[in-house]
Protein backbone atom coordinates (compact mmCIF):
# COMPACT_ATOMS: atom_id res chain seq x y z
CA UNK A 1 22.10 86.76 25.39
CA UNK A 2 18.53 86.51 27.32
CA UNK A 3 15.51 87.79 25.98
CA UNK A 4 12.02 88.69 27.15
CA UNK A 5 8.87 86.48 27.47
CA UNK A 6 6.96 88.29 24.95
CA UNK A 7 10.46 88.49 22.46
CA UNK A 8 11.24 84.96 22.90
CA UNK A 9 6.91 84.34 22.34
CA UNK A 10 6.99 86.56 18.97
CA UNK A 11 9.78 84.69 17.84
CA UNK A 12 7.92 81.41 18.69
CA UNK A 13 4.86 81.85 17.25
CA UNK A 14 6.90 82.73 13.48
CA UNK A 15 7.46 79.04 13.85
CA UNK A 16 4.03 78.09 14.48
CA UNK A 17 4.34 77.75 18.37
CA UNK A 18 0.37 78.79 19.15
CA UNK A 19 0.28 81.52 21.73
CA UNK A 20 -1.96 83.61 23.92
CA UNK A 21 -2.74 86.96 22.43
CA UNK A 22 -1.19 90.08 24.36
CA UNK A 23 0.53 93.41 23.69
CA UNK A 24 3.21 94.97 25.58
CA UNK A 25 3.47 98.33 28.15
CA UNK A 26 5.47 100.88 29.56
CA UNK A 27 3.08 102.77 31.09
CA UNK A 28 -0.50 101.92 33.36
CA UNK A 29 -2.54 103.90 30.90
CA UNK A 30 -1.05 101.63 27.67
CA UNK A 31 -1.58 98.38 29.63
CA UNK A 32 -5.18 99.26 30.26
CA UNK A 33 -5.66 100.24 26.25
CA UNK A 34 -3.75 96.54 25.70
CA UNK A 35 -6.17 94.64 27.98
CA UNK A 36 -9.27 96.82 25.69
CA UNK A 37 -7.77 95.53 22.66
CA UNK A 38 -7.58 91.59 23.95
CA UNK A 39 -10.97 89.63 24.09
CA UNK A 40 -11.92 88.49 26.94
CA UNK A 41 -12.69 88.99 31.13
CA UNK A 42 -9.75 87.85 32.75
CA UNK A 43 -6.16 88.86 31.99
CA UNK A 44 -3.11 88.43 33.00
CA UNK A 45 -0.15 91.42 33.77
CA UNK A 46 3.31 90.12 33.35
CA UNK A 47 6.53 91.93 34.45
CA UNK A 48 9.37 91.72 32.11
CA UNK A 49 12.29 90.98 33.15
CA UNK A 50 15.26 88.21 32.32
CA UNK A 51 14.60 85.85 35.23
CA UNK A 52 12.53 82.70 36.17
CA UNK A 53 9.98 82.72 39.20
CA UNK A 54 8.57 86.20 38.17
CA UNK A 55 5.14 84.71 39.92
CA UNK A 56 6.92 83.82 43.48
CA UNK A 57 8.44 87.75 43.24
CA UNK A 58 4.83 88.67 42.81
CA UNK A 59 5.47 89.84 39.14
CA UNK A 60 2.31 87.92 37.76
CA UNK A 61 -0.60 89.32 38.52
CA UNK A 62 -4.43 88.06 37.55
CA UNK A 63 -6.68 91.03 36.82
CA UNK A 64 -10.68 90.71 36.21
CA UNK A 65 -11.28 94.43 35.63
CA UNK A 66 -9.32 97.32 33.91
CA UNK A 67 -8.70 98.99 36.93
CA UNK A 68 -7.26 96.03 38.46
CA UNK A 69 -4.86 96.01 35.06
CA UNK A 70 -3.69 99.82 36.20
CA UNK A 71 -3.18 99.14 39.52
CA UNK A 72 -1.03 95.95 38.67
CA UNK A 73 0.82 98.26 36.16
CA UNK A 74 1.43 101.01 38.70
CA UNK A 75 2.45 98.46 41.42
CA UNK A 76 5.10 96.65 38.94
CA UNK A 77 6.34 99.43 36.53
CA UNK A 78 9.45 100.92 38.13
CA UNK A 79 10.23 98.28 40.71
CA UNK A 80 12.94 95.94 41.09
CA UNK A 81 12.05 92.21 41.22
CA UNK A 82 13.80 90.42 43.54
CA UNK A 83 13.80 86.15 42.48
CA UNK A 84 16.20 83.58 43.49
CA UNK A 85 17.18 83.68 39.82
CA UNK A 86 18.29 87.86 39.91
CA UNK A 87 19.74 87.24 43.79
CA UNK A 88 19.39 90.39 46.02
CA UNK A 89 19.82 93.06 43.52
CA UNK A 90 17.04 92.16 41.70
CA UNK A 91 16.46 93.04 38.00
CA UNK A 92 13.96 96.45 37.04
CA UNK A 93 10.83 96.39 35.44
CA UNK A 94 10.64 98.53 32.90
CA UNK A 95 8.03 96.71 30.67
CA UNK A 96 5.69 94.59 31.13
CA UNK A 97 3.44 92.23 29.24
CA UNK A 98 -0.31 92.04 29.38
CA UNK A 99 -2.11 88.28 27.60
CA UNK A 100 -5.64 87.23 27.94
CA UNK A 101 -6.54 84.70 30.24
CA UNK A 102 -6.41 81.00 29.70
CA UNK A 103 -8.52 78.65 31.21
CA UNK A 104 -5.96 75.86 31.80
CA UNK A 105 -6.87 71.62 31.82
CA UNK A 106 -3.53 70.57 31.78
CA UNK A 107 0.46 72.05 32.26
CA UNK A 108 3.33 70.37 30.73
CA UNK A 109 7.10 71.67 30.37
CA UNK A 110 9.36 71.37 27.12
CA UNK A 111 12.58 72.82 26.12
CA UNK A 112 15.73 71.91 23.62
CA UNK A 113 19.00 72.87 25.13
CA UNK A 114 22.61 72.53 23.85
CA UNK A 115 24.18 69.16 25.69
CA UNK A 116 28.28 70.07 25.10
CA UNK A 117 29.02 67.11 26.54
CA UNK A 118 27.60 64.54 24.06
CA UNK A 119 27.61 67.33 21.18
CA UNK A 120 23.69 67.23 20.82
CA UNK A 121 20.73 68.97 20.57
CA UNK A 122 18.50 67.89 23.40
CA UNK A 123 15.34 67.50 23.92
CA UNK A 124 13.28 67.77 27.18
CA UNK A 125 9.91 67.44 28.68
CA UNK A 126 7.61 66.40 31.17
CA UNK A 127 4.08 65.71 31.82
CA UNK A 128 4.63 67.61 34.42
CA UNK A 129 4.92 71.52 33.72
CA UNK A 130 4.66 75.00 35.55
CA UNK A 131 6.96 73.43 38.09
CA UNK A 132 10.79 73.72 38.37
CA UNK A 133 12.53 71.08 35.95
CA UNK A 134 15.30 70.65 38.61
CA UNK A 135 13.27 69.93 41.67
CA UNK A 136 11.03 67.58 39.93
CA UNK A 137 14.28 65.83 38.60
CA UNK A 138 15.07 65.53 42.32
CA UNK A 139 11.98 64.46 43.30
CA UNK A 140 10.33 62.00 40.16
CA UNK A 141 13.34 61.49 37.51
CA UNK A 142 10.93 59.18 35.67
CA UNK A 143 8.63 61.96 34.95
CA UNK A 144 11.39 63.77 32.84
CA UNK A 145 11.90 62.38 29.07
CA UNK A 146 14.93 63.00 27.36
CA UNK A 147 15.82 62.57 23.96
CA UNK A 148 18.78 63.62 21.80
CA UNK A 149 19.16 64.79 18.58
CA UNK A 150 22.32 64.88 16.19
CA UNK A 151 22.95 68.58 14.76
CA UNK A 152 23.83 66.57 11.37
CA UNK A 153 20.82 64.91 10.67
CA UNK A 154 18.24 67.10 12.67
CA UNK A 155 14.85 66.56 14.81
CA UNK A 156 13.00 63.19 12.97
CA UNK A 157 9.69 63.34 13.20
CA UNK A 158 9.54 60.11 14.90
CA UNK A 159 11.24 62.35 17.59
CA UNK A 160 9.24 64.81 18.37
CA UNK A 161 5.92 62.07 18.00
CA UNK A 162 7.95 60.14 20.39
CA UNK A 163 8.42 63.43 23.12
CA UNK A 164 4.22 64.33 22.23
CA UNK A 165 3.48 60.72 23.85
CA UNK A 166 5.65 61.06 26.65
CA UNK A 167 3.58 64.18 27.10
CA UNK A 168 0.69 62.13 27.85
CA UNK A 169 -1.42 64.40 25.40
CA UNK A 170 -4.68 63.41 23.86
CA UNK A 171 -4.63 61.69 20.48
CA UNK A 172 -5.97 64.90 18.66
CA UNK A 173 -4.01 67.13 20.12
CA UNK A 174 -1.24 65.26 18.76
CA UNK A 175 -0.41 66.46 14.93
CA UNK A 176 -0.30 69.86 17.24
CA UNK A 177 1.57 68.79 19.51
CA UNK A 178 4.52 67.69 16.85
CA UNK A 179 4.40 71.02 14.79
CA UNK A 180 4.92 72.95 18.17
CA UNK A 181 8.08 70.54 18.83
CA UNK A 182 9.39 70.87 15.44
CA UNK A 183 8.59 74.95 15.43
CA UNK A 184 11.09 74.97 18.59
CA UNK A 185 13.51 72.98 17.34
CA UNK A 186 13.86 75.66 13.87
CA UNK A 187 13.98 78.13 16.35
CA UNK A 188 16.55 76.70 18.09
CA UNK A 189 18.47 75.70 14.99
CA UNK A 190 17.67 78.41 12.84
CA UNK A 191 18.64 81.35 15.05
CA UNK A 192 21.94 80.21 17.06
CA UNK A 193 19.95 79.47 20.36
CA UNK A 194 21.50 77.94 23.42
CA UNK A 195 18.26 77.00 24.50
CA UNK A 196 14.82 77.10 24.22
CA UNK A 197 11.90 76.83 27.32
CA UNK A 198 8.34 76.55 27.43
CA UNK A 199 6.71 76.35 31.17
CA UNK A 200 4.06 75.78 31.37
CA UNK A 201 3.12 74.66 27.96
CA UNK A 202 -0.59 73.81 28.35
CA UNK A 203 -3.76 72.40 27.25
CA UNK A 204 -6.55 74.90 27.55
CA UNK A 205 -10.25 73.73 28.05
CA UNK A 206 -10.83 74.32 24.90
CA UNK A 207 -8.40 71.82 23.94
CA UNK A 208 -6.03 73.58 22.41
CA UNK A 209 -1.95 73.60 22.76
CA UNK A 210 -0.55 77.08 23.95
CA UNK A 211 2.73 78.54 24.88
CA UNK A 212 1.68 80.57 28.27
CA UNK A 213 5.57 81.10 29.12
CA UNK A 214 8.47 81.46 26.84
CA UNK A 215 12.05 81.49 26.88
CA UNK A 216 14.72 81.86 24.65
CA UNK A 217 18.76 82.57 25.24
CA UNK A 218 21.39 82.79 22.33
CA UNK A 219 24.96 82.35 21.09
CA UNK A 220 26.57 85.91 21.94
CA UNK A 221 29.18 84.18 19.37
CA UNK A 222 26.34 84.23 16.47
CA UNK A 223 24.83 87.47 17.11
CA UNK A 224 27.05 89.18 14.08
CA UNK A 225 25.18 87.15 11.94
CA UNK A 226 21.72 87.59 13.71
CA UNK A 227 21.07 91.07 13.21
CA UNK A 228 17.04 91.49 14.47
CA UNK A 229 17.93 89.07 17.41
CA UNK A 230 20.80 91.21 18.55
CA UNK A 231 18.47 94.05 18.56
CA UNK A 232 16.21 92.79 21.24
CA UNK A 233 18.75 92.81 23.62
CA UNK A 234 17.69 94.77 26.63
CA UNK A 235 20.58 96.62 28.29
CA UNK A 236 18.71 97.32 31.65
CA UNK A 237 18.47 94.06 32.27
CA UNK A 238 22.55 93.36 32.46
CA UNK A 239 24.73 94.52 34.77
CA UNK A 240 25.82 97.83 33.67
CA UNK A 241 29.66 97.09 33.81
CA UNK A 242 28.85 94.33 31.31
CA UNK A 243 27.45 96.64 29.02
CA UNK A 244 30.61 98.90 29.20
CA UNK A 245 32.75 96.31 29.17
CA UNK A 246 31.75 94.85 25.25
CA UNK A 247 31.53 97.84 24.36
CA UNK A 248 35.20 98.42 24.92
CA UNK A 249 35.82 94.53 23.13
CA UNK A 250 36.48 93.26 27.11
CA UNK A 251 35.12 90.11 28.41
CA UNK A 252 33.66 90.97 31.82
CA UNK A 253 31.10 89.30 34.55
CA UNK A 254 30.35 90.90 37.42
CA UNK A 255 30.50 89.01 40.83
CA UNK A 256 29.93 89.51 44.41
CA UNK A 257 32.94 89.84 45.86
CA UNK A 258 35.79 92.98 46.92
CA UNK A 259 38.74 92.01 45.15
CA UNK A 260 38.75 93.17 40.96
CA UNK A 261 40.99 91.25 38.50
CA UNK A 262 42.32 92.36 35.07
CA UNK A 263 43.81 88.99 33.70
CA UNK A 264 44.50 87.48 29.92
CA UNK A 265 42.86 84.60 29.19
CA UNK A 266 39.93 82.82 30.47
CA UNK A 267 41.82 79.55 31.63
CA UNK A 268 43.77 81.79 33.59
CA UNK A 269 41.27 84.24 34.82
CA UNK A 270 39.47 80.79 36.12
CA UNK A 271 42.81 79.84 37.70
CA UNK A 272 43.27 83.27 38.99
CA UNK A 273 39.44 83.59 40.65
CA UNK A 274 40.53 79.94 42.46
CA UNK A 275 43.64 81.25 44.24
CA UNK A 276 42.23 83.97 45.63
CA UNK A 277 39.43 81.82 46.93
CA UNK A 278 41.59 79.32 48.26
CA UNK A 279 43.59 82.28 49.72
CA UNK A 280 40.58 83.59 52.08
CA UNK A 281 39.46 85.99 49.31
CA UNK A 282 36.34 86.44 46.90
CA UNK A 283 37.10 88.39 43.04
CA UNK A 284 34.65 91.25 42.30
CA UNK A 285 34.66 89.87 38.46
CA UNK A 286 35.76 87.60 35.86
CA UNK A 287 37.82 90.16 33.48
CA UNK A 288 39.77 88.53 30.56
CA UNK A 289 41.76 91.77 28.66
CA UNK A 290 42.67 89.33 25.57
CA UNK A 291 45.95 89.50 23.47
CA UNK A 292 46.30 92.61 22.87
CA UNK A 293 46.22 94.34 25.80
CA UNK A 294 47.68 97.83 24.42
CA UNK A 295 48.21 100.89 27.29
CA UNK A 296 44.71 102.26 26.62
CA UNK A 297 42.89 98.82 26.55
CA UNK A 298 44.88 98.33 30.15
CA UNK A 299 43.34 101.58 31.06
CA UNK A 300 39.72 101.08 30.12
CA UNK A 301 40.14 97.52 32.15
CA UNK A 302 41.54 99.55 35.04
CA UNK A 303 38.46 102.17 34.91
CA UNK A 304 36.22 99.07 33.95
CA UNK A 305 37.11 97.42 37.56
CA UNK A 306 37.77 100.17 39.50
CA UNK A 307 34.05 101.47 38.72
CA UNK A 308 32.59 98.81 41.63
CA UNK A 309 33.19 100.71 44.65
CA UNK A 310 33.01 97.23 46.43
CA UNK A 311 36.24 96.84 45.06
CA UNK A 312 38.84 96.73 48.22
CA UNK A 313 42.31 95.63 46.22
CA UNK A 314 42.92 94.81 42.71
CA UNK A 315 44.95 91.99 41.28
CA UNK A 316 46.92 92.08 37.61
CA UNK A 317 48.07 88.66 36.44
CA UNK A 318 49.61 88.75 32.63
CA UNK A 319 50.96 85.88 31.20
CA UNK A 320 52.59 87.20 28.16
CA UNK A 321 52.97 85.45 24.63
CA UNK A 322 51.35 87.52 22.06
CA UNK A 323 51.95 90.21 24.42
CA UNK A 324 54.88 91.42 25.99
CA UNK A 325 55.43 91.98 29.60
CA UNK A 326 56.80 95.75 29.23
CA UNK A 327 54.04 96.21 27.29
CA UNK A 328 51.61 95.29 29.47
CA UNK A 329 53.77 96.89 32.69
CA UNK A 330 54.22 100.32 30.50
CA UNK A 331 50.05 100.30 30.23
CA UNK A 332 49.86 99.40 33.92
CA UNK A 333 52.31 102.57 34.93
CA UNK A 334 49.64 104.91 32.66
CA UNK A 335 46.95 103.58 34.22
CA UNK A 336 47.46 104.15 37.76
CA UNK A 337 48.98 107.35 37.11
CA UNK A 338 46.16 108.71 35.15
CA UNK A 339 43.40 106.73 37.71
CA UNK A 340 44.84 107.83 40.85
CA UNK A 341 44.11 104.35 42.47
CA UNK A 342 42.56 104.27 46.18
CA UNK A 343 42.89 100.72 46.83
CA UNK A 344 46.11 98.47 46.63
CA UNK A 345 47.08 97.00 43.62
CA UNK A 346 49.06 93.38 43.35
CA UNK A 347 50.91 92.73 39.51
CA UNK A 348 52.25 89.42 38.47
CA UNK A 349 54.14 89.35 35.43
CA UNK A 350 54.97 86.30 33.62
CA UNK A 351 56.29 85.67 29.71
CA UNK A 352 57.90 87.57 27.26
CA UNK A 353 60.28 90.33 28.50
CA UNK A 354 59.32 89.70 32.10
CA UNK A 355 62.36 91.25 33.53
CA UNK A 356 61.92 94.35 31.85
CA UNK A 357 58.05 94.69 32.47
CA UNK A 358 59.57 94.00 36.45
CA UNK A 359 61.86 96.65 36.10
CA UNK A 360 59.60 98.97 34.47
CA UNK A 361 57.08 98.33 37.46
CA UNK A 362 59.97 98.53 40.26
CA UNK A 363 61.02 102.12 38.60
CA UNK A 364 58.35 103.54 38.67
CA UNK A 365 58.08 104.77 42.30
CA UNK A 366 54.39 103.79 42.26
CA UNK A 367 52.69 101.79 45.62
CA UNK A 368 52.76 98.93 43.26
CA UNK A 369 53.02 95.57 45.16
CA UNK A 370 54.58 92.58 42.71
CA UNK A 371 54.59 88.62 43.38
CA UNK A 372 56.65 86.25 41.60
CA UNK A 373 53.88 82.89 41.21
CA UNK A 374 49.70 82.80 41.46
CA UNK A 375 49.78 81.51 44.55
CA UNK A 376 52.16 84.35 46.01
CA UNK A 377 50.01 87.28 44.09
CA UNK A 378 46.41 85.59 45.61
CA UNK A 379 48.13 85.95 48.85
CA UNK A 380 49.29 89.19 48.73
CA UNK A 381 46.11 90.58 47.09
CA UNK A 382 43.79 88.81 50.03
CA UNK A 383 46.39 90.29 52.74
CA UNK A 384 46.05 94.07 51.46
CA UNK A 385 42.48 93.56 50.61
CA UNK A 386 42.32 92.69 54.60
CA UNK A 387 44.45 95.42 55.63
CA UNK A 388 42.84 98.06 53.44
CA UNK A 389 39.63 96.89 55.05
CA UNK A 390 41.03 97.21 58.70
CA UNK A 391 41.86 100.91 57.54
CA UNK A 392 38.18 101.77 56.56
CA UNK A 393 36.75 100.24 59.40
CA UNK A 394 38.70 102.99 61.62
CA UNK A 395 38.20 105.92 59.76
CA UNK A 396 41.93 106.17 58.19
């Protein structure tokens, strides 16, 4: 689960991560009151939403006057920001974030991410900030230091005076420099995050150590036990089928593509999303149904799909253990009958009491079209996807 700059900043600063001050807006009039309330000449009107490379999308904006703050407001409240992050669609901005001005001496870029592969905490930064990590990976690997930390035994503080070195930073900004690494880290730990992400951390003229960006993402896994983080979650910010979807206990991601999949299991909904690639096609979503795919839960996956209207055919692929495959053909049956499906629908049954989830399917004088293996449901799902297109493209 993402959160917002100014969310992720809050949470930051409880750890003794030093920040700029700032107050958030929904409205032109209640950023201009925020940038009355914050000392200074210059600041600085941030859009809100959960993607990098807000400042590219033009969702920064630098303001010297309060009428400059309103008409930044006016020209970002309401719009959809459009980043190579969000991809065409873009994300709204509902809210946006307005912090005084900082006279900047020097950027640099830290973060603490989950590394599955080695089971460790680690630790990144650079010299180098308020660029992107991966490019400058590309481009000067030596400027990125890297240091891992075992979960067990938890950041040392030779650690994190280690990573305020590689920073390059001046020797009294340094007892700073390792309670702002250590303040992430308890974040991190202390909170179930996947990852935390300064850029730019920087080093004002003043000579002080500030957070002027802030990011934070966390275990969806934890959130029962992380009550005031799972309230910040912002549903305009996810794709509204998402939303639906946990709602109804589903596991759903929305893609790009015109062909929607209802599927149990995520190894096979991986499989499943393959095979129709490698058959010509592209899935509209990732949509694991579970074990206990009952005839209403079938439904509410059905309606769940069926809701993109870029969906052109629809594939069902069920291999049944805890379930059974009469079950699961019984729920299919209700579902179509009660959706009154437009657009071709390909089952594959596999498991427990397949032969009677077959017959169940083949008797019930519904359009249903049924394949045998993976390979010979991606192909049949791709081929009436195809034809079904061929039919809207001349009228029918």
């Amino acid at each position: 689960m993402n959160i917002h700059e100014y969310q992720a900043k809050e949470i930051l600063a409880e750890y003794g991560v030093k920040i700029a001050e700032g107050g958030l807006a929904y409205s032109a009039s209640e950023a201009v009151q925020r940038a009355r309330e914050i000392d200074g000449s210059v600041w600085v009107v941030k859009s809100q939403i959960h993607s990098g490379a807000r400042g590219k999308a033009g969702g920064i904006k630098v303001c010297k006057t309060h009428e400059e703050v309103k008409v930044a407001a006016d020209a970002l409240l309401g719009k959809k920001l459009v980043t190579h992050q969000t991809g065409p669609a873009g994300k709204m901005c509902s809210r946006i974030y307005i912090e005084a001005g900082t006279k900047i001496a020097k950027e640099l870029y830290l973060s603490f991410l989950i590394d599955r592969s080695t089971e460790r905490v680690i630790m990144i930064g650079s010299a180098e900030g308020g660029v992107e990590i991966e490019a400058l990976a590309e481009s000067n690997p030596d400027a990125i230091k890297k240091i891992y930390i075992e979960p067990a035994v938890g950041l040392q503080d030779f650690q994190a005076r280690k990573m305020a070195f590689a920073l390059n930073l001046d020797t009294t900004l340094l007892n700073h420099a390792v309670k702002t690494i250590k303040g992430c880290y308890r974040a991190l730990r202390d909170l179930d995050a996947n990852s935390v992400e300064i850029n730019p951390l920087v080093v004002t003229e003043s000579n002080e150590l500030v957070a002027l960006d802030a990011k934070m993402d966390f275990d969806e896994n934890a959130l029962f036990r992380r009550h005031k983080i799972a309230e910040l979650r912002d549903n305009s910010q996810v794709d509204s089928r998402e939303v639906a979807a946990a709602e109804s206990g589903l596991s759903y991601v929305g893609l790009d593509g015109d062909i929607g999949c209802m599927i149990n299991g995520a190894g096979l909904a991986m499989a499943t999303m393959d095979m129709i690639k490698l058959a010509g096609g592209e899935p509209a979503n990732f949509l694991d149904v579970g074990g206990g795919a009952s005839a209403e839960r079938t439904e509410k996956a059905f309606r769940l799909v069926l809701a993109d209207k870029n969906v052109k055919a629809m594939l069902v692929n069920i291999f049944a253990g805890i379930n059974r495959c009469d079950w699961i053909a019984e729920g299919v049956v209700t579902a179509v009958k009660n959706i009154d499906m437009k657009v071709p629908l390909v089952v594959r049954l596999s498991g427990t009491n397949v032969e009677e989830g077959r017959r169940i399917i083949a008797e019930s004088g519904l359009p249903i079209i049924t394949a045998d293996t993976l390979a010979e449901a991606a192909e049949k799902v791709v081929k009436a996807r195809n034809e079904k297109v061929s039919q809207m493209s001349k009228g029918e």
